[in-house]
Protein backbone atom coordinates (compact mmCIF):
# COMPACT_ATOMS: atom_id res chain seq x y z
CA UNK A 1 -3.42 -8.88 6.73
CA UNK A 2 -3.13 -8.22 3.35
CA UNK A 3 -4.90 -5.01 1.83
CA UNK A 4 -7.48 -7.26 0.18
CA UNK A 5 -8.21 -9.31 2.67
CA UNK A 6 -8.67 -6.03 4.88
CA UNK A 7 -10.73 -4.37 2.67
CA UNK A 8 -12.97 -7.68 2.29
CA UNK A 9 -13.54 -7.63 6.25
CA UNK A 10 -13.63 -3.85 6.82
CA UNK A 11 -14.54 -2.15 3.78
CA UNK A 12 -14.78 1.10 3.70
CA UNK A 13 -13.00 1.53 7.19
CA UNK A 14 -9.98 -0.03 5.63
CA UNK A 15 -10.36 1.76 1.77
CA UNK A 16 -9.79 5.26 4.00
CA UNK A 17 -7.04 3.90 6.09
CA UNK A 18 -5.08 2.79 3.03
CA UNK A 19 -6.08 6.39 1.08
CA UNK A 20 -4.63 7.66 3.91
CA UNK A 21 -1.42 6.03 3.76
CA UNK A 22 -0.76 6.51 0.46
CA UNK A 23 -1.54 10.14 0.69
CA UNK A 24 1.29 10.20 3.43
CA UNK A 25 3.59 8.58 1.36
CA UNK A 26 2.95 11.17 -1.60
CA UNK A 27 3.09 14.13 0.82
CA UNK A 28 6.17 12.91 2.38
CA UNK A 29 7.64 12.43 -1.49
CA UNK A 30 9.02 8.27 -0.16
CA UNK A 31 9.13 7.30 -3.81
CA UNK A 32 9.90 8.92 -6.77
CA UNK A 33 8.13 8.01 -10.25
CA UNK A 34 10.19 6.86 -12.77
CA UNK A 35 9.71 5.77 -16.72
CA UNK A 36 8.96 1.54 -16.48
CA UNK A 37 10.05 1.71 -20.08
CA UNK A 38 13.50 2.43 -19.14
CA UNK A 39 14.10 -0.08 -16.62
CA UNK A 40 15.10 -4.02 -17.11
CA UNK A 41 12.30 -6.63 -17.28
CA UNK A 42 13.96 -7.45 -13.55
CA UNK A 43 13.85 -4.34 -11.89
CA UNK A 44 10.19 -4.12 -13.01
CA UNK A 45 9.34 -7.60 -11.34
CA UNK A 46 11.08 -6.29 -7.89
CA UNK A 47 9.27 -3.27 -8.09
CA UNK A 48 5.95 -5.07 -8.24
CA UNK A 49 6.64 -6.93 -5.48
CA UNK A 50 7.74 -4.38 -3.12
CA UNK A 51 4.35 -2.45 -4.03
CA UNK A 52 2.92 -5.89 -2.39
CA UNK A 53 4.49 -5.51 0.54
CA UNK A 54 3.35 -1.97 1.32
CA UNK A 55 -0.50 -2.55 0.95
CA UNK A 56 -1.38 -4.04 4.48
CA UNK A 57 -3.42 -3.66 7.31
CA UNK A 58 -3.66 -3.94 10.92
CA UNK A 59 -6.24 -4.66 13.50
CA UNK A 60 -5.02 -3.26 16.72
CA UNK A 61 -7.22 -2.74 20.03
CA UNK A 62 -10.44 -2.04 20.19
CA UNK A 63 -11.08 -2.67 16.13
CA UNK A 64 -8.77 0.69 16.05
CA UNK A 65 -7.63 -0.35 11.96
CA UNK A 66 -4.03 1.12 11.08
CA UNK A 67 -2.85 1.22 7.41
């Protein structure tokens, strides 16, 4: 589901979950930051919808919620 919808049906259960995540991907240095004034208006587009795509959550057994 999507992180809204998550966070609508497990608040703060899935607020931590998706701190969590995020905090992986900073530790783990996945993305690096760049300037959004230096890129095209259509690389800025893509890269808001890939940030889309990350934010989701997952109900697996037992109400166990993965980020």
């Amino acid at each position: 589901m999507t992180a809204k919808a998550g966070i609508e049906k497990h608040s703060n259960v899935a607020k931590e979950v998706l701190l969590i995540e995020f905090q992986q991907l900073h530790d783990f240095t996945v993305f690096k930051g760049i300037d959004p004034a230096s890129l095209p208006a259509a690389q800025k587009k893509g890269a808001l919808r890939a940030t889309r795509s990350i934010n989701h959550i997952k109900e697996i057994r037992y109400e166990k919620i993965k980020g």
